[in-house]
N, C-alpha and C. Protein backbone atom coordinates (compact mmCIF):
# COMPACT_ATOMS: atom_id res chain seq x y z
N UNK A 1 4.32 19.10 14.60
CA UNK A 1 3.93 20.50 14.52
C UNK A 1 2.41 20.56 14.57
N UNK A 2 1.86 21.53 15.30
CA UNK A 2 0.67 21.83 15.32
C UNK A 2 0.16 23.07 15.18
N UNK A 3 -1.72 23.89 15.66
CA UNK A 3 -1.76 25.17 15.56
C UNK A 3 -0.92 25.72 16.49
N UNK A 4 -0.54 25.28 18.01
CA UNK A 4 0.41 26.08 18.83
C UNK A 4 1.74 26.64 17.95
N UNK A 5 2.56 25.98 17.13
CA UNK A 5 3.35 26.58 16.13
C UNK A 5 2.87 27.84 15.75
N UNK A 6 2.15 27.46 15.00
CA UNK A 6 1.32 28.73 14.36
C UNK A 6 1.02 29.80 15.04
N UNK A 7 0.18 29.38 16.62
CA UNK A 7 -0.07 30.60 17.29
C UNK A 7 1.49 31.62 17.88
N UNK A 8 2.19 30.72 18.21
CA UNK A 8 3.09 31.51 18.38
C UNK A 8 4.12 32.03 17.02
N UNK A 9 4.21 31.59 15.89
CA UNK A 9 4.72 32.27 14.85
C UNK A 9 3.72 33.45 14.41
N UNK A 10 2.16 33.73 14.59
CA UNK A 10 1.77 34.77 14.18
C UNK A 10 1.80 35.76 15.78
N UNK A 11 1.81 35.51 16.80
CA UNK A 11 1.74 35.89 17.80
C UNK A 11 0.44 36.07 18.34
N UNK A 12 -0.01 35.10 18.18
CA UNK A 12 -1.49 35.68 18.67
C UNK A 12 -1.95 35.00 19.92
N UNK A 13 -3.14 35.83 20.75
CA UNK A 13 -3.12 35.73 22.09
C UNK A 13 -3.86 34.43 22.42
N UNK A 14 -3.67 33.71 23.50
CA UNK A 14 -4.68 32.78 23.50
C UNK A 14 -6.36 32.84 23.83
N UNK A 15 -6.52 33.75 23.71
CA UNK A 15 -8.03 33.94 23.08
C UNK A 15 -8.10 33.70 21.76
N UNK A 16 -7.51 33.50 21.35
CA UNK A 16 -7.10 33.59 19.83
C UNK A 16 -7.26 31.89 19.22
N UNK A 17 -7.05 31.21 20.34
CA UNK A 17 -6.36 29.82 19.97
C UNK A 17 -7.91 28.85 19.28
N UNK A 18 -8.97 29.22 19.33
CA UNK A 18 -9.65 28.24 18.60
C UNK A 18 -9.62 28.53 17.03
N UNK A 19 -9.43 30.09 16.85
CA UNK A 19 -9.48 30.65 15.46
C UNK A 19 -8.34 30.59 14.98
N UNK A 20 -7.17 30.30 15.65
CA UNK A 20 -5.81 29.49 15.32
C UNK A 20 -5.95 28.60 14.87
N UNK A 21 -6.39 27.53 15.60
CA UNK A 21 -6.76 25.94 15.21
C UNK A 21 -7.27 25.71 13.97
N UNK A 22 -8.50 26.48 13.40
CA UNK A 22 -9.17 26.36 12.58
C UNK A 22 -8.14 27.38 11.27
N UNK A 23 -7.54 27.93 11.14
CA UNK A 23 -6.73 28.56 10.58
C UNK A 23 -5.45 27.41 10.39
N UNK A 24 -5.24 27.07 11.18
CA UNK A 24 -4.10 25.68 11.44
C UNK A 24 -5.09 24.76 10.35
N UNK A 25 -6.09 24.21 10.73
CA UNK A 25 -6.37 23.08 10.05
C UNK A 25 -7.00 23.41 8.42
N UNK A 26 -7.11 24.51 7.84
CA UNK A 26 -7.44 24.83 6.95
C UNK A 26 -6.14 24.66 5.82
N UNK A 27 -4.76 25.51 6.72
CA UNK A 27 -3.46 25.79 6.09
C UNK A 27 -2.72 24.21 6.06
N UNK A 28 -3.19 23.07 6.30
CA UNK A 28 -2.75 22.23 6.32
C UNK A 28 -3.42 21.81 5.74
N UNK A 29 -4.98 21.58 5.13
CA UNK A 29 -5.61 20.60 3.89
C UNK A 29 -5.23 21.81 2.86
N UNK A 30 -5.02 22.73 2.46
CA UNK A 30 -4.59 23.43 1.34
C UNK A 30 -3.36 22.53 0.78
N UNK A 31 -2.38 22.76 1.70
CA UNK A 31 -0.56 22.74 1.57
C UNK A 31 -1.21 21.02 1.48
N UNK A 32 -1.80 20.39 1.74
CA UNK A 32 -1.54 18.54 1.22
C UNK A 32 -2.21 18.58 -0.01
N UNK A 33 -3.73 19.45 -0.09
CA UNK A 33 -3.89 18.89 -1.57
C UNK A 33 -3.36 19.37 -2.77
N UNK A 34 -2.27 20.56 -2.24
CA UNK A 34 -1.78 21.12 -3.47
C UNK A 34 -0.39 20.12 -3.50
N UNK A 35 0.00 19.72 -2.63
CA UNK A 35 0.86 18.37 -2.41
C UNK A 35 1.03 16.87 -3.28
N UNK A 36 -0.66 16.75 -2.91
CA UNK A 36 -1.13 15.17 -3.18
C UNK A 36 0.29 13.95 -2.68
N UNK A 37 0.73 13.25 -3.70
CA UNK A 37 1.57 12.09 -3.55
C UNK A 37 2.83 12.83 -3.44
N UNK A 38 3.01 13.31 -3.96
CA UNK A 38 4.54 13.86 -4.56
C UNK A 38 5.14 13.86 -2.92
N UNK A 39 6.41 13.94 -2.75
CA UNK A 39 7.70 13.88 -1.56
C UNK A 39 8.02 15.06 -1.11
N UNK A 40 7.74 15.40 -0.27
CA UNK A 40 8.10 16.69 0.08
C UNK A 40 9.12 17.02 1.52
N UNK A 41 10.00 17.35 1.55
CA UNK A 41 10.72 17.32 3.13
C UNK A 41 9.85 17.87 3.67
N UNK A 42 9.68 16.81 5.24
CA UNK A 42 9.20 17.89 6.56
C UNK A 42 9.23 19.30 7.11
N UNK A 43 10.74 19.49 6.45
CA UNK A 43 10.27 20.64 7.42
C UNK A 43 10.08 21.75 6.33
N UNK A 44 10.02 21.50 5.43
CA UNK A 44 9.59 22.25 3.94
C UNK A 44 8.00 22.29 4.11
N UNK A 45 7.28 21.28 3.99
CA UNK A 45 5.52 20.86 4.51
C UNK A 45 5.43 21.66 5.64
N UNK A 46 6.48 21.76 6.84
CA UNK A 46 6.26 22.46 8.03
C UNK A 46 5.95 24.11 8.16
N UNK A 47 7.22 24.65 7.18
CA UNK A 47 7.18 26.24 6.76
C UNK A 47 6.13 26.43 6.08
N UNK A 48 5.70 25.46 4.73
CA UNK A 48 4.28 25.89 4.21
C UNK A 48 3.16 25.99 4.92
N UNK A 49 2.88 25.16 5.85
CA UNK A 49 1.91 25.38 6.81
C UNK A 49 1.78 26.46 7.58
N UNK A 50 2.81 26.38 7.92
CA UNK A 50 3.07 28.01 8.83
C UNK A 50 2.45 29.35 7.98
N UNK A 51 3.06 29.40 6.55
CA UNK A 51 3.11 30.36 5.95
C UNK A 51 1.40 31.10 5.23
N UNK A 52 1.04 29.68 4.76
CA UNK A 52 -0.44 29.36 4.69
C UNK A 52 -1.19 29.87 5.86
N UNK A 53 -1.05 29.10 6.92
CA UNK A 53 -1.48 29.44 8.15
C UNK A 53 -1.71 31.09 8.64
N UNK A 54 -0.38 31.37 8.52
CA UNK A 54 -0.54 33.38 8.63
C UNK A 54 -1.25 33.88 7.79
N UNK A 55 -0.96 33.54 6.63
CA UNK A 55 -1.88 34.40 5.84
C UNK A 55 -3.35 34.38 5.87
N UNK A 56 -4.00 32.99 6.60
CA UNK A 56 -5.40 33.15 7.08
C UNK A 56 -5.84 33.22 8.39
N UNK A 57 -4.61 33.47 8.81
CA UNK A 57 -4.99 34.45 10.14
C UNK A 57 -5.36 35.62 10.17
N UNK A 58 -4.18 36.10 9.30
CA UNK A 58 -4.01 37.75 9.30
C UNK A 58 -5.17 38.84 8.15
N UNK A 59 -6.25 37.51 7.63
CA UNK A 59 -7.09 37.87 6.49
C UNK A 59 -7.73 38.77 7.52
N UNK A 60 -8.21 38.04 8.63
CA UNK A 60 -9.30 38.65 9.71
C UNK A 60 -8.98 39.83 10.01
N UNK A 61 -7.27 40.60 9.62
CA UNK A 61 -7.71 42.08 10.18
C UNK A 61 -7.41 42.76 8.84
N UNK A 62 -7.90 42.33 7.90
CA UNK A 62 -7.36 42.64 6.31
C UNK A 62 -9.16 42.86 6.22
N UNK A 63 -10.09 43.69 5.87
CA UNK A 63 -11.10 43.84 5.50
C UNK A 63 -11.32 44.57 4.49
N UNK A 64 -11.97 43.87 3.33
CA UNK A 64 -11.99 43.81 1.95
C UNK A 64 -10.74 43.58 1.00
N UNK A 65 -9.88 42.79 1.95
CA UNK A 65 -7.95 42.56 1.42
C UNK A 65 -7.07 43.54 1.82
N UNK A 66 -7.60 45.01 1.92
CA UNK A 66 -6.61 45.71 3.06
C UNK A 66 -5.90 45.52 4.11
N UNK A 67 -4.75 45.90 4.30
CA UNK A 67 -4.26 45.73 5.91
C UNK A 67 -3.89 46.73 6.11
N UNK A 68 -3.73 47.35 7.53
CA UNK A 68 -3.24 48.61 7.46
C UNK A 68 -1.94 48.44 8.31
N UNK A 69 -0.87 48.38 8.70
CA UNK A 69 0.29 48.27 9.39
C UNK A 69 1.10 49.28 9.76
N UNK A 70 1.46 49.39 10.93
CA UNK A 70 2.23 50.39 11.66
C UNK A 70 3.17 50.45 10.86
N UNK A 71 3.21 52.15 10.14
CA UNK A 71 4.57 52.16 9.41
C UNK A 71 4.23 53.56 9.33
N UNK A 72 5.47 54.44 8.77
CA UNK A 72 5.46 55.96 8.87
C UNK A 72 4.53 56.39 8.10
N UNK A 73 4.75 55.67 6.84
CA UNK A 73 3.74 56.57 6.30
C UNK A 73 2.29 55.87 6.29
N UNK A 74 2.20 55.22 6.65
CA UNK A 74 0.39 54.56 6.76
C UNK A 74 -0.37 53.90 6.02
N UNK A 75 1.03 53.76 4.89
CA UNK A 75 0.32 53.15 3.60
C UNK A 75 -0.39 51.68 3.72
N UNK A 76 -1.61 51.85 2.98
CA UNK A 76 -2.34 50.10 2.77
C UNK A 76 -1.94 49.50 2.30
N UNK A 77 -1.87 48.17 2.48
CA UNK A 77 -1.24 47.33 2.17
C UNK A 77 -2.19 45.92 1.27
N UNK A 78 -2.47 45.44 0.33
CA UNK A 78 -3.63 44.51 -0.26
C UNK A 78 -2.47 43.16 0.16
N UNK A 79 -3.52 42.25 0.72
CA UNK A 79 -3.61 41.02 0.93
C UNK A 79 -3.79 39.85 -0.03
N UNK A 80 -2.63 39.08 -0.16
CA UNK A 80 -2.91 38.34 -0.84
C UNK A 80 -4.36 37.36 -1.17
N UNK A 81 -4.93 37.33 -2.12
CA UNK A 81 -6.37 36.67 -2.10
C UNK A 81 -5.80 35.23 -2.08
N UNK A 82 -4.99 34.70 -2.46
CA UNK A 82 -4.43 32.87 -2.67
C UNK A 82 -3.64 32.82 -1.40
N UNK A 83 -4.51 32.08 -0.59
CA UNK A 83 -3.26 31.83 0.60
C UNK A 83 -2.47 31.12 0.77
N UNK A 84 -2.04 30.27 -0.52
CA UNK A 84 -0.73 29.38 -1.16
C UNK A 84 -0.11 30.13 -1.32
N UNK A 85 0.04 31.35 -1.30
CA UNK A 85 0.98 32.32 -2.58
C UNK A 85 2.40 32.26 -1.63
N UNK A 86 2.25 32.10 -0.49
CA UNK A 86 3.66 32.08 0.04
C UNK A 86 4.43 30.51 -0.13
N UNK A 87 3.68 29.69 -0.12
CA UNK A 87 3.85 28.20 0.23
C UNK A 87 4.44 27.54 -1.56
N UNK A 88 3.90 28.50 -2.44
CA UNK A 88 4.32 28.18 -3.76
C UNK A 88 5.73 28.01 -3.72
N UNK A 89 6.61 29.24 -3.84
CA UNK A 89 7.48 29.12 -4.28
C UNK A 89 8.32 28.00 -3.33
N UNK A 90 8.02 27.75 -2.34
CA UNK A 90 9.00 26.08 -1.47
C UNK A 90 8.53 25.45 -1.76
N UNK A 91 7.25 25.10 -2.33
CA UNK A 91 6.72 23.51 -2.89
C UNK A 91 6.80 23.33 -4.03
N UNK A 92 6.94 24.24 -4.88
CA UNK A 92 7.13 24.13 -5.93
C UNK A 92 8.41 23.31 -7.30
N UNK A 93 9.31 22.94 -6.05
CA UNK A 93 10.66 22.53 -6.98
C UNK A 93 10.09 20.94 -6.20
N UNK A 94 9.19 20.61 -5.39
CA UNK A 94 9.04 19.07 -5.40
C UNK A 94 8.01 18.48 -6.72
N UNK A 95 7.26 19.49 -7.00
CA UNK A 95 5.99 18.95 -7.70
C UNK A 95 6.69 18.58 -8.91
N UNK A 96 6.08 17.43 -9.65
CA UNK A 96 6.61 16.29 -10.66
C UNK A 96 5.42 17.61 -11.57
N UNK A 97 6.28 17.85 -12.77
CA UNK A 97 5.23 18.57 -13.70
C UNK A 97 4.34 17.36 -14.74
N UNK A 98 2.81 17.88 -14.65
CA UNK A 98 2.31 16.95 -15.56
C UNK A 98 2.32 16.83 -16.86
N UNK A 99 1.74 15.97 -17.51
CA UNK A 99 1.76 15.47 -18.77
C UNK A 99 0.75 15.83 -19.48
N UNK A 100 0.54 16.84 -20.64
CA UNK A 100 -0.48 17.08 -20.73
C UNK A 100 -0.70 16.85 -22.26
């Protein structure tokens, strides 16, 4: 899996594709170091990336965390500020809880 995944799961145009990449490679050192050692299925690591990935794509038309989205009534929508917040709840049943 790579940013092409990504570009085509957020749909974005290929003008788009270097700020993909870099959106790709960001959503992928997040999702490993919140990872570290621990076992995680592929294609579990795969969806987090993805999911990570959108959400720092889609920051760029979110200005000041707003989004605004085609919908009847027009309502704003706030953007998640943690762009793990989707990737939590699937990684979350691998992580070994620590010892504290």
């Amino acid at each position: 899996m790579d940013y092409t995944n990504l570009q085509e799961y957020v749909g974005a145009p290929e003008s788009d594709a270097a700020y993909v990449e870099e959106c790709w490679d960001e959503a992928t050192a997040l999702v490993n170091v919140f990872v570290g050692d621990e076992t995680v299925p592929v294609a579990i690591l795969d969806r987090a990336f993805l999911e990570v990935g959108s959400e720092l794509y889609h920051r760029r038309q979110a200005p000041n965390g707003i989004a605004q989205f085609a919908s009847m009534d027009g309502s704003p929508v706030r953007v998640a500020r943690d762009p793990m917040l989707g990737a939590y709840p699937l990684l979350q049943r691998f992580m070994v809880p620590g010892l504290a």
